[in-house]
PDB file of N, CA and C in Angstrom:
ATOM      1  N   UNK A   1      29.642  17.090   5.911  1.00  0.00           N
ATOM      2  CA  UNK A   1      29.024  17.242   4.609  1.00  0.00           C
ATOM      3  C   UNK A   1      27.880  16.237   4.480  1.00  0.00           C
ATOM      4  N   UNK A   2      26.409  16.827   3.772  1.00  0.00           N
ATOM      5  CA  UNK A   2      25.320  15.908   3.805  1.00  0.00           C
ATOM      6  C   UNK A   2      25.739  14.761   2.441  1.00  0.00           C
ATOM      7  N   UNK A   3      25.540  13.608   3.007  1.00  0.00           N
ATOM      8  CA  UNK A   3      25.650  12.802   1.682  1.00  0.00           C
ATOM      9  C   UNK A   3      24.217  13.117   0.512  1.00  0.00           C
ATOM     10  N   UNK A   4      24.417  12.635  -0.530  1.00  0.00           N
ATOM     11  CA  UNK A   4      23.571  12.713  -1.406  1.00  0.00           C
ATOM     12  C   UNK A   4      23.118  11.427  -1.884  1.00  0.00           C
ATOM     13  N   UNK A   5      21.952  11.832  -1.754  1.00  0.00           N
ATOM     14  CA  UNK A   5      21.149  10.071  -2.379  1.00  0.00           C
ATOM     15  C   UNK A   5      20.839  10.380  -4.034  1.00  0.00           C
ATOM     16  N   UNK A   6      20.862   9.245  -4.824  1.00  0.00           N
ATOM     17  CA  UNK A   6      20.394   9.590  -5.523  1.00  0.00           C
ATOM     18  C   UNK A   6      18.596   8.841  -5.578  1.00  0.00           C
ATOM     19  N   UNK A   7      17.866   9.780  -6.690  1.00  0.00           N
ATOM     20  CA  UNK A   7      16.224   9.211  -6.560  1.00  0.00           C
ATOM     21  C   UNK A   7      15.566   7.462  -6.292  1.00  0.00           C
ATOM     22  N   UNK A   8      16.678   6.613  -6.922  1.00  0.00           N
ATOM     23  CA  UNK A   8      16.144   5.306  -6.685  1.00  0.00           C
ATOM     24  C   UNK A   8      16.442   5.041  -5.226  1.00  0.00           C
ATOM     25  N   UNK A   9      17.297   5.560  -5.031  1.00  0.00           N
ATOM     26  CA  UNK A   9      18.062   4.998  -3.274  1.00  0.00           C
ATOM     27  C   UNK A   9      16.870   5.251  -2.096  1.00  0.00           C
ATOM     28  N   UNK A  10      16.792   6.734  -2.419  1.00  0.00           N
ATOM     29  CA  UNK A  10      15.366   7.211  -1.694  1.00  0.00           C
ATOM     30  C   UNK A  10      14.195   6.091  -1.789  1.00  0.00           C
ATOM     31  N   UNK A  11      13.757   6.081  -2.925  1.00  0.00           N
ATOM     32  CA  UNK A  11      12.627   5.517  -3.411  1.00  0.00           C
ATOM     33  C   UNK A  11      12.812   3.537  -2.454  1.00  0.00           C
ATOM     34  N   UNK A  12      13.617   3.496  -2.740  1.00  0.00           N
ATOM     35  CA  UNK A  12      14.120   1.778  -1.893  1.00  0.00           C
ATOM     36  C   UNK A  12      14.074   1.854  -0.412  1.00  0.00           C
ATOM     37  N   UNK A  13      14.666   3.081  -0.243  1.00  0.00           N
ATOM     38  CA  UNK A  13      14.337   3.362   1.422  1.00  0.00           C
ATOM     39  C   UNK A  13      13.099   3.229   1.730  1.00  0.00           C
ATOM     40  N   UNK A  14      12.508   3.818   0.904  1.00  0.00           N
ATOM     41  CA  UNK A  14      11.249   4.191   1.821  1.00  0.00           C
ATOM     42  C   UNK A  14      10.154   3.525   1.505  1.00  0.00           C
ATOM     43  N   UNK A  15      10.490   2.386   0.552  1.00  0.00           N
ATOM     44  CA  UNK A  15       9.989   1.083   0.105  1.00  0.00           C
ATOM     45  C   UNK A  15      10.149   0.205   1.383  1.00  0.00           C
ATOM     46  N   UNK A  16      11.503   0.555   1.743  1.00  0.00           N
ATOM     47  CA  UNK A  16      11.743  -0.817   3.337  1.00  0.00           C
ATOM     48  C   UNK A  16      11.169  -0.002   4.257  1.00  0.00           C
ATOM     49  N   UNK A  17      10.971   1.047   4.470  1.00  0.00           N
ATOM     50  CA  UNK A  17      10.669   1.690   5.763  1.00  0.00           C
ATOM     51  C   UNK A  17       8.928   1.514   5.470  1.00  0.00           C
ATOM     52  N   UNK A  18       8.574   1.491   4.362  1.00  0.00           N
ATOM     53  CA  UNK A  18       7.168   1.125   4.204  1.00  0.00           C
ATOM     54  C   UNK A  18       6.899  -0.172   4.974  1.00  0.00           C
ATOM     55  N   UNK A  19       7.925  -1.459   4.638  1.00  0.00           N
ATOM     56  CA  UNK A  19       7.233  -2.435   5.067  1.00  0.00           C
ATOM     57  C   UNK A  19       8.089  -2.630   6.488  1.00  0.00           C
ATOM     58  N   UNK A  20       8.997  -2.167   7.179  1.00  0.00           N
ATOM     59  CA  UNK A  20       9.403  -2.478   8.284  1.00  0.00           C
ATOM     60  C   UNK A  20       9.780  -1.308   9.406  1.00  0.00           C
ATOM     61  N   UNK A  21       9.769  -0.441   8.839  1.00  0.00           N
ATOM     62  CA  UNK A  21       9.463   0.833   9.822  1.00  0.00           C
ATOM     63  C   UNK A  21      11.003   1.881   9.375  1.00  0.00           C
ATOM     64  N   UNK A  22      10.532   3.127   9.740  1.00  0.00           N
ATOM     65  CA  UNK A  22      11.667   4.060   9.177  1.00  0.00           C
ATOM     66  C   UNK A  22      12.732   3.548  10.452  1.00  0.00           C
ATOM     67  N   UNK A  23      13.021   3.575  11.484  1.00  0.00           N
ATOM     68  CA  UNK A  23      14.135   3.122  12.238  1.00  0.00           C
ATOM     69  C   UNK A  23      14.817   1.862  11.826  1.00  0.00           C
ATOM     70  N   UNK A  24      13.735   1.054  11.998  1.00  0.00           N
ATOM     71  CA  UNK A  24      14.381  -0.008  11.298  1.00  0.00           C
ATOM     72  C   UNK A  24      14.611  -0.402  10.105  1.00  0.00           C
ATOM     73  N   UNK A  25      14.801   0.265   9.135  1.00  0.00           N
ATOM     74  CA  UNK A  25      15.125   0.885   7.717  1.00  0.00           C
ATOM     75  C   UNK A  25      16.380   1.761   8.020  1.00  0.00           C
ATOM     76  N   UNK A  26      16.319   2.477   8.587  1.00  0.00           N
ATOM     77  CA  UNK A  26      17.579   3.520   8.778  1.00  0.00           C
ATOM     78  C   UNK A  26      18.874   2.398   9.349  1.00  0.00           C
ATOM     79  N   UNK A  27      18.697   1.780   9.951  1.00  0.00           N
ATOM     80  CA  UNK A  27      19.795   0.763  10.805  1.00  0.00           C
ATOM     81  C   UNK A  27      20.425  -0.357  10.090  1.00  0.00           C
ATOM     82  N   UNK A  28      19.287  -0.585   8.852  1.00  0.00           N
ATOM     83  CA  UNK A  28      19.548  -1.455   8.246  1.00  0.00           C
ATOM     84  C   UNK A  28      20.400  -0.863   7.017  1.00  0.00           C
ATOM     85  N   UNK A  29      20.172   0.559   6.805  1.00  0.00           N
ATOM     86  CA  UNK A  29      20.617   0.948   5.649  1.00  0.00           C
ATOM     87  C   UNK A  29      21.728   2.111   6.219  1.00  0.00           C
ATOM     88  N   UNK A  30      22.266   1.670   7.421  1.00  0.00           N
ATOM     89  CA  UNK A  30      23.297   2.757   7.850  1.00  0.00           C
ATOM     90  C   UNK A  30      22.912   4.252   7.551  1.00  0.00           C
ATOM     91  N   UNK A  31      21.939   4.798   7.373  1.00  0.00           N
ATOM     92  CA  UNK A  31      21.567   5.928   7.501  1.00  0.00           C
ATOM     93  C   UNK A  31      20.714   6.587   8.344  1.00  0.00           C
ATOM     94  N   UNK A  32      20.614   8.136   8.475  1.00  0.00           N
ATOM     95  CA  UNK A  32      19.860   8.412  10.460  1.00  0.00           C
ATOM     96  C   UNK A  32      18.626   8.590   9.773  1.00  0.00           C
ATOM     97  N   UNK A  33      17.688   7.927  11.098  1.00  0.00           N
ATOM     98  CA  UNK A  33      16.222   7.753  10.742  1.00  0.00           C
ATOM     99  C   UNK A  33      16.016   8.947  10.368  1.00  0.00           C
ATOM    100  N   UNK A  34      16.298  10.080  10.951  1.00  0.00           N
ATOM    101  CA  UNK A  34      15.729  11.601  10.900  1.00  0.00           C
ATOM    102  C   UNK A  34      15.776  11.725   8.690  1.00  0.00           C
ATOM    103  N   UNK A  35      16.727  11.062   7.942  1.00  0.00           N
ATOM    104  CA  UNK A  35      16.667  11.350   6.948  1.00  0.00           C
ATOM    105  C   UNK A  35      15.338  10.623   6.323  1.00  0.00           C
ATOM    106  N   UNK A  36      15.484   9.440   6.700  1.00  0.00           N
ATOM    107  CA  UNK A  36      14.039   8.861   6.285  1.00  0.00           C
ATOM    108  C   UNK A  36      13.044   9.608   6.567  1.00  0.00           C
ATOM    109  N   UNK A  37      12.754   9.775   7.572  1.00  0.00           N
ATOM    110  CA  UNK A  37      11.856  10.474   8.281  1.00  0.00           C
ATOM    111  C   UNK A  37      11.527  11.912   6.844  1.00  0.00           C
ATOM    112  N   UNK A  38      12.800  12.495   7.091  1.00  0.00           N
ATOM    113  CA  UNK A  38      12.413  13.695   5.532  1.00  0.00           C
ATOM    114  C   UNK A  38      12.191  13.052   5.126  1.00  0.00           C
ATOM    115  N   UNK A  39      12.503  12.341   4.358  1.00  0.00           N
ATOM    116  CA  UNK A  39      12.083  11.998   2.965  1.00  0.00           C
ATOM    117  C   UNK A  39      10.305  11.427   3.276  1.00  0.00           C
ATOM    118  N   UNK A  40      10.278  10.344   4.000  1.00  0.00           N
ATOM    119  CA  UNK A  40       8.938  10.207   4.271  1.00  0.00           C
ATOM    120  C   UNK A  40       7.605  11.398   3.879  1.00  0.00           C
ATOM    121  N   UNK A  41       8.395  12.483   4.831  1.00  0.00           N
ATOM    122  CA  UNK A  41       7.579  14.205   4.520  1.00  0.00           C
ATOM    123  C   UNK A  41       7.232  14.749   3.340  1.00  0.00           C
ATOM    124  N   UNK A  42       8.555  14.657   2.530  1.00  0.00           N
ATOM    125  CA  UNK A  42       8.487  15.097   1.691  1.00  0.00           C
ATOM    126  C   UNK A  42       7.451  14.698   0.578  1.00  0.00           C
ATOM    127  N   UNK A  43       7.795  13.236   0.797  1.00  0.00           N
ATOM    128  CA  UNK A  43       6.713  12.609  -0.174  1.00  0.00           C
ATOM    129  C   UNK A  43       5.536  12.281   0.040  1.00  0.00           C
ATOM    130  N   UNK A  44       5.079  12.695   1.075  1.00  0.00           N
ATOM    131  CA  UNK A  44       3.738  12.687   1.785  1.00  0.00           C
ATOM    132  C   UNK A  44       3.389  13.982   0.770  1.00  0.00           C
ATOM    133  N   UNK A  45       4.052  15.000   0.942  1.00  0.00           N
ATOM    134  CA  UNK A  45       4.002  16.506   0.637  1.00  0.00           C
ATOM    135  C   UNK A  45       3.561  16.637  -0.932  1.00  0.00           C
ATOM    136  N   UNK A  46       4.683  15.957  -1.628  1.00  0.00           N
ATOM    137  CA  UNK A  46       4.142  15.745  -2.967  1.00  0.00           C
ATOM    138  C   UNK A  46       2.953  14.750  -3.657  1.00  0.00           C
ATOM    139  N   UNK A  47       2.140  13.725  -2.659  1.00  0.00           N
ATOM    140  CA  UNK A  47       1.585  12.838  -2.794  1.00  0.00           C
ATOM    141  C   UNK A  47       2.119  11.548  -3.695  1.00  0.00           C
ATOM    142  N   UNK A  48       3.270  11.296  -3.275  1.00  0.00           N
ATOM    143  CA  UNK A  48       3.954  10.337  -3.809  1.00  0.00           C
ATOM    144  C   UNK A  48       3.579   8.835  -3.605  1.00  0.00           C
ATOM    145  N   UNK A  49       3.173   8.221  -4.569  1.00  0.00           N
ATOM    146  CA  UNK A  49       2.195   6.914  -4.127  1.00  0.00           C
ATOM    147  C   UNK A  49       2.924   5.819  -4.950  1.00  0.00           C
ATOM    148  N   UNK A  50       2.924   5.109  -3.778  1.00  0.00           N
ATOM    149  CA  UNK A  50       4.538   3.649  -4.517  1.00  0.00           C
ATOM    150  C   UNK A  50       3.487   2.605  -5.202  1.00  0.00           C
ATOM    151  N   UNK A  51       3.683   1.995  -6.116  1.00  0.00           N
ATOM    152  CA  UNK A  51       2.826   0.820  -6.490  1.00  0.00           C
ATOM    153  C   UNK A  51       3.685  -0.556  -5.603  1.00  0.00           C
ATOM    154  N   UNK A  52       3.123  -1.598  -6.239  1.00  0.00           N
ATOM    155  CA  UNK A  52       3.548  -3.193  -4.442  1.00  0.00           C
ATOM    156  C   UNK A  52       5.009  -3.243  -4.803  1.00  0.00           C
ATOM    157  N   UNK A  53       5.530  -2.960  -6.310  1.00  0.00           N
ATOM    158  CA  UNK A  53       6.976  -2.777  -6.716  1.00  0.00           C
ATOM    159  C   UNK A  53       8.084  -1.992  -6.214  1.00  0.00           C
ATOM    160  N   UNK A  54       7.024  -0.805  -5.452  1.00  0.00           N
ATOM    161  CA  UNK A  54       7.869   0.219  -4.497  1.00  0.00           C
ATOM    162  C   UNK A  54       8.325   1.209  -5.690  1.00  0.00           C
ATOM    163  N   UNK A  55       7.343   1.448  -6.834  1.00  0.00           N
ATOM    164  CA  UNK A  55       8.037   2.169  -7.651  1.00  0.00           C
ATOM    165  C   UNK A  55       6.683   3.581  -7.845  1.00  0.00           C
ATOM    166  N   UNK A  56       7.265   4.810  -8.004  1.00  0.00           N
ATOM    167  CA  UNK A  56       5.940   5.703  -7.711  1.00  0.00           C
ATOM    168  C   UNK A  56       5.184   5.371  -9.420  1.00  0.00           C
ATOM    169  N   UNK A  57       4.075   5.924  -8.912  1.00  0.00           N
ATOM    170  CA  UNK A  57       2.452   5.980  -9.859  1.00  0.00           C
ATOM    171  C   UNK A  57       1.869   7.186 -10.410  1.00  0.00           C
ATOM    172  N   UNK A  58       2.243   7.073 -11.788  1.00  0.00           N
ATOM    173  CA  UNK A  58       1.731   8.273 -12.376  1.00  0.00           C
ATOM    174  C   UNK A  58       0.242   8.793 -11.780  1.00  0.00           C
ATOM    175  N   UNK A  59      -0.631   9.556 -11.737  1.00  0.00           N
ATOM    176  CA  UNK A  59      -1.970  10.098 -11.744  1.00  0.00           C
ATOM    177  C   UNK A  59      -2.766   9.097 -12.499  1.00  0.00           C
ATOM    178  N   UNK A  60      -2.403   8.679 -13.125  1.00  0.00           N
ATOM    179  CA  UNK A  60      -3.012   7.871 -14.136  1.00  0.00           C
ATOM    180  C   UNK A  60      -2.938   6.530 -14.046  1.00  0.00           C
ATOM    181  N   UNK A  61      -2.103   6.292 -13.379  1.00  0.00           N
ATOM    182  CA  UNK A  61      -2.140   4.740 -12.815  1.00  0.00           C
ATOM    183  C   UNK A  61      -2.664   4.585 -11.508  1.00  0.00           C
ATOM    184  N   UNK A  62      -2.646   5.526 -10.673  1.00  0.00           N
ATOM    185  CA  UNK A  62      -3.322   5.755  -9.348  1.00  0.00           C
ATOM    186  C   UNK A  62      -4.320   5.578  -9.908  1.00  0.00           C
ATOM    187  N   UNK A  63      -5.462   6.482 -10.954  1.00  0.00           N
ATOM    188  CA  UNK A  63      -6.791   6.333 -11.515  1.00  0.00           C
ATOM    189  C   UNK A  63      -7.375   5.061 -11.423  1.00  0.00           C
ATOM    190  N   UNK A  64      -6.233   4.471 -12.687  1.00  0.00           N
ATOM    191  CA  UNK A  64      -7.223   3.098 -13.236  1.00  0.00           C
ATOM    192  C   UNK A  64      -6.698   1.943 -12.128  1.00  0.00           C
ATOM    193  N   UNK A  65      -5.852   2.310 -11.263  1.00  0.00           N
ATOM    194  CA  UNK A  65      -5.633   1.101 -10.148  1.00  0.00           C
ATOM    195  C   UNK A  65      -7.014   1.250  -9.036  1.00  0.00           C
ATOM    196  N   UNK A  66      -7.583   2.705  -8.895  1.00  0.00           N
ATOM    197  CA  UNK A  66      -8.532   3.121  -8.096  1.00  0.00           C
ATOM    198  C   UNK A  66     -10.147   2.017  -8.508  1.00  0.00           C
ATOM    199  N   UNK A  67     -10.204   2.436 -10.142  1.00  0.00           N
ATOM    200  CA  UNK A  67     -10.783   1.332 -10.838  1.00  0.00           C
ATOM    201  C   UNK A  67     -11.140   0.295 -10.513  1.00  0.00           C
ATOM    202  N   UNK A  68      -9.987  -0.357 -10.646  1.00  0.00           N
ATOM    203  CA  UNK A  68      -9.704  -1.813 -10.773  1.00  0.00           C
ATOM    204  C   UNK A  68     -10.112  -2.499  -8.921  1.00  0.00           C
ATOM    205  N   UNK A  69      -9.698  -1.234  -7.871  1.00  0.00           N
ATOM    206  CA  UNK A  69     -10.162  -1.820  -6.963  1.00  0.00           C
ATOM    207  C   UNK A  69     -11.419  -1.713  -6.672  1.00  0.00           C
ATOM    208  N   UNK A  70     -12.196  -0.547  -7.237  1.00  0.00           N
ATOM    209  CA  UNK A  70     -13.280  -0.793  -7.243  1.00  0.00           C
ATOM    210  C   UNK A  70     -14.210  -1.764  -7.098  1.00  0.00           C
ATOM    211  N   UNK A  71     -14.140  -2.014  -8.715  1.00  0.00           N
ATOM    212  CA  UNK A  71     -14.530  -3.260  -9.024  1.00  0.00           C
ATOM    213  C   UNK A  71     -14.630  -4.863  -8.668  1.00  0.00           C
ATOM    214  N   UNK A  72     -13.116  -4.713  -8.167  1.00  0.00           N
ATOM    215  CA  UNK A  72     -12.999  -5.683  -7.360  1.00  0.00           C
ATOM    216  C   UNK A  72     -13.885  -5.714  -6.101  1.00  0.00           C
ATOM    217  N   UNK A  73     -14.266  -4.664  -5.410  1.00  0.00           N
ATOM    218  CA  UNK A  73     -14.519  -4.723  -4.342  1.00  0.00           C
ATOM    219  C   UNK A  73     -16.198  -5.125  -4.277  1.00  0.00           C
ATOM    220  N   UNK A  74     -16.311  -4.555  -5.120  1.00  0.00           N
ATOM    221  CA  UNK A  74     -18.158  -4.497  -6.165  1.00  0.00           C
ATOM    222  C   UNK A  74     -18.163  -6.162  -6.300  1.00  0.00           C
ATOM    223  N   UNK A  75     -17.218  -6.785  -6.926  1.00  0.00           N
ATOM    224  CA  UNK A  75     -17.487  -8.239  -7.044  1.00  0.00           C
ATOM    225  C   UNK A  75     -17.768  -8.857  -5.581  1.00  0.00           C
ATOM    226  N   UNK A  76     -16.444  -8.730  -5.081  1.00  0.00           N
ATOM    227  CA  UNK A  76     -16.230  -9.308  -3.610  1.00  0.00           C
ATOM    228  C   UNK A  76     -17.648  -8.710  -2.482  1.00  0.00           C
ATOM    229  N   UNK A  77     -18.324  -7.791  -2.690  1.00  0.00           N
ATOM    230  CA  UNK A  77     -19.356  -7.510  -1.865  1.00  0.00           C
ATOM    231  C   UNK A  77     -20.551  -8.606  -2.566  1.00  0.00           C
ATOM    232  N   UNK A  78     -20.752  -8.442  -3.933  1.00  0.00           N
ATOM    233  CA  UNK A  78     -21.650  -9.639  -4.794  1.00  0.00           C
ATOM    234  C   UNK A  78     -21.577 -10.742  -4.230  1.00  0.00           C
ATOM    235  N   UNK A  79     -19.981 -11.334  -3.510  1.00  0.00           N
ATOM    236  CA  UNK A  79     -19.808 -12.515  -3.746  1.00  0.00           C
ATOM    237  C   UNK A  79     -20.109 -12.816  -2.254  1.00  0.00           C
ATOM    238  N   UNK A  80     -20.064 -12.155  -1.586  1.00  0.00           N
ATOM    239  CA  UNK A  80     -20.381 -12.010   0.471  1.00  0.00           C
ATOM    240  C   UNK A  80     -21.799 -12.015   0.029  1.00  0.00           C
ATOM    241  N   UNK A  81     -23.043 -11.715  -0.876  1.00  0.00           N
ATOM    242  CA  UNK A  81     -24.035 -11.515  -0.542  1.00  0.00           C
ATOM    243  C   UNK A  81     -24.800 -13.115  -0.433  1.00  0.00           C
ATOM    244  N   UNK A  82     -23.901 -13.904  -2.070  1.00  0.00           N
ATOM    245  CA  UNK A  82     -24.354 -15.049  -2.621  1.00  0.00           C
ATOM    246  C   UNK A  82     -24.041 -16.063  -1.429  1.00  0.00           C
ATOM    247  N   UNK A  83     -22.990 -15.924  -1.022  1.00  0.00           N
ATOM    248  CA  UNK A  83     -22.399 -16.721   0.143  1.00  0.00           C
ATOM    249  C   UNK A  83     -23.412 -16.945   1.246  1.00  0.00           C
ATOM    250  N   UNK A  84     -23.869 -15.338   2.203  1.00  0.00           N
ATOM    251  CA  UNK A  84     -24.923 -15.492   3.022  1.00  0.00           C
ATOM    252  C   UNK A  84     -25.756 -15.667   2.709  1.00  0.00           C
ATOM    253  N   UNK A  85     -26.663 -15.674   1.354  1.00  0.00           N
ATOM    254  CA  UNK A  85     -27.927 -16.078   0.687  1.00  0.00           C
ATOM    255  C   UNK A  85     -27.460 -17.585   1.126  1.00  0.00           C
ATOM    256  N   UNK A  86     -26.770 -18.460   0.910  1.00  0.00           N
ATOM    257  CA  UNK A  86     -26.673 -19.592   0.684  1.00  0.00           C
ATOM    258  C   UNK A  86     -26.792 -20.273   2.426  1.00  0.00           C
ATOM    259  N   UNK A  87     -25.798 -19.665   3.144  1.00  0.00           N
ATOM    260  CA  UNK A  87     -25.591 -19.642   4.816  1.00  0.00           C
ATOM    261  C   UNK A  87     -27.362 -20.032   5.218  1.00  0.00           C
ATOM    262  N   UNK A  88     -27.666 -18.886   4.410  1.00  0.00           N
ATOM    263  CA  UNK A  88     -29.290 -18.748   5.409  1.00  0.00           C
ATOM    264  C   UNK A  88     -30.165 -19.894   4.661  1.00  0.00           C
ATOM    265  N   UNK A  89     -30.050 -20.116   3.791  1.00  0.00           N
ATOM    266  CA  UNK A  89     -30.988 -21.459   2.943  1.00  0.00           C
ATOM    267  C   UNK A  89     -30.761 -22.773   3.622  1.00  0.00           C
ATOM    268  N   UNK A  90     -29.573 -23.116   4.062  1.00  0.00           N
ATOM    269  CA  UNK A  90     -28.801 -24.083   4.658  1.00  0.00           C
ATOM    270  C   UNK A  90     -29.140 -24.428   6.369  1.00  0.00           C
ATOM    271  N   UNK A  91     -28.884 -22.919   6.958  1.00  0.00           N
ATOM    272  CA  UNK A  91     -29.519 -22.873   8.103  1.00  0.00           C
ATOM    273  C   UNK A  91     -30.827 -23.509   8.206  1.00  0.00           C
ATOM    274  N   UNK A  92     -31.817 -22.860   6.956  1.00  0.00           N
ATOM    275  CA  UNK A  92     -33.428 -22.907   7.761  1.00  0.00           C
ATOM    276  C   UNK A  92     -33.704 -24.380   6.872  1.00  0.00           C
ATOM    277  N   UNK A  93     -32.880 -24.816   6.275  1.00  0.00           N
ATOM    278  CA  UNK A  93     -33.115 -26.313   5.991  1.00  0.00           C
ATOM    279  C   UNK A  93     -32.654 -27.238   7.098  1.00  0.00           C
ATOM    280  N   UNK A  94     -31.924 -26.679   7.636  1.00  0.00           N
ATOM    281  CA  UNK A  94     -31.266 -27.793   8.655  1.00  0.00           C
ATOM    282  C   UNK A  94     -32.403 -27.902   9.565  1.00  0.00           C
ATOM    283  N   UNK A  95     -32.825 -27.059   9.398  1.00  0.00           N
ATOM    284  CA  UNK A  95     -33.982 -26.334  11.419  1.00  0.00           C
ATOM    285  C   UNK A  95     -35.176 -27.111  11.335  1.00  0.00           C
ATOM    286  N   UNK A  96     -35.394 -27.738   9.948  1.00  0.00           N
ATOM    287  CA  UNK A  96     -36.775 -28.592   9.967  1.00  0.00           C
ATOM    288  C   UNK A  96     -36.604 -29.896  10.380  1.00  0.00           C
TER     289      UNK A  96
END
């Protein structure tokens, strides 16, 4: 008889198999990789997207997290530009 998980159990699995691999998730959690493995599929299938909590993300939090990295990333490229602006001022001062 197949055991039955219930939704958080899944969701924790595949939270550890996220960060340490579905085998070694399955061994640790006495269950056969092949189930991880489904489940993995499945939620590939549905586009199931864990936030760092390991907990899934509405459409809408996927959105404004998409946002937020944006932005971030928009800063962090700003902030690589100011950096090498500075690299190269430093350089051609040294060179005289």
């Amino acid at each position: 008889m197949a055991n039955k998980y219930i939704e958080e159990e899944r969701i924790e699995a595949l939270k550890l198999a996220k960060e340490i691999g579905a085998a070694a998730a399955a061994r640790r959690l006495g269950i056969k990789a092949n189930t991880i493995y489904g489940w993995q599929g499945r939620a590939k299938n549905r586009s199931i997207v864990l936030n760092q909590a390991g907990q899934p993300m509405s459409e809408e939090e996927i959105r404004k997290e998409n946002i937020r990295l944006a932005k971030e990333l928009k800063e962090s490229k700003a902030e690589v530009e100011i950096l090498q602006e500075a690299l190269s001022f430093f350089v051609k001062r040294r060179k005289k």
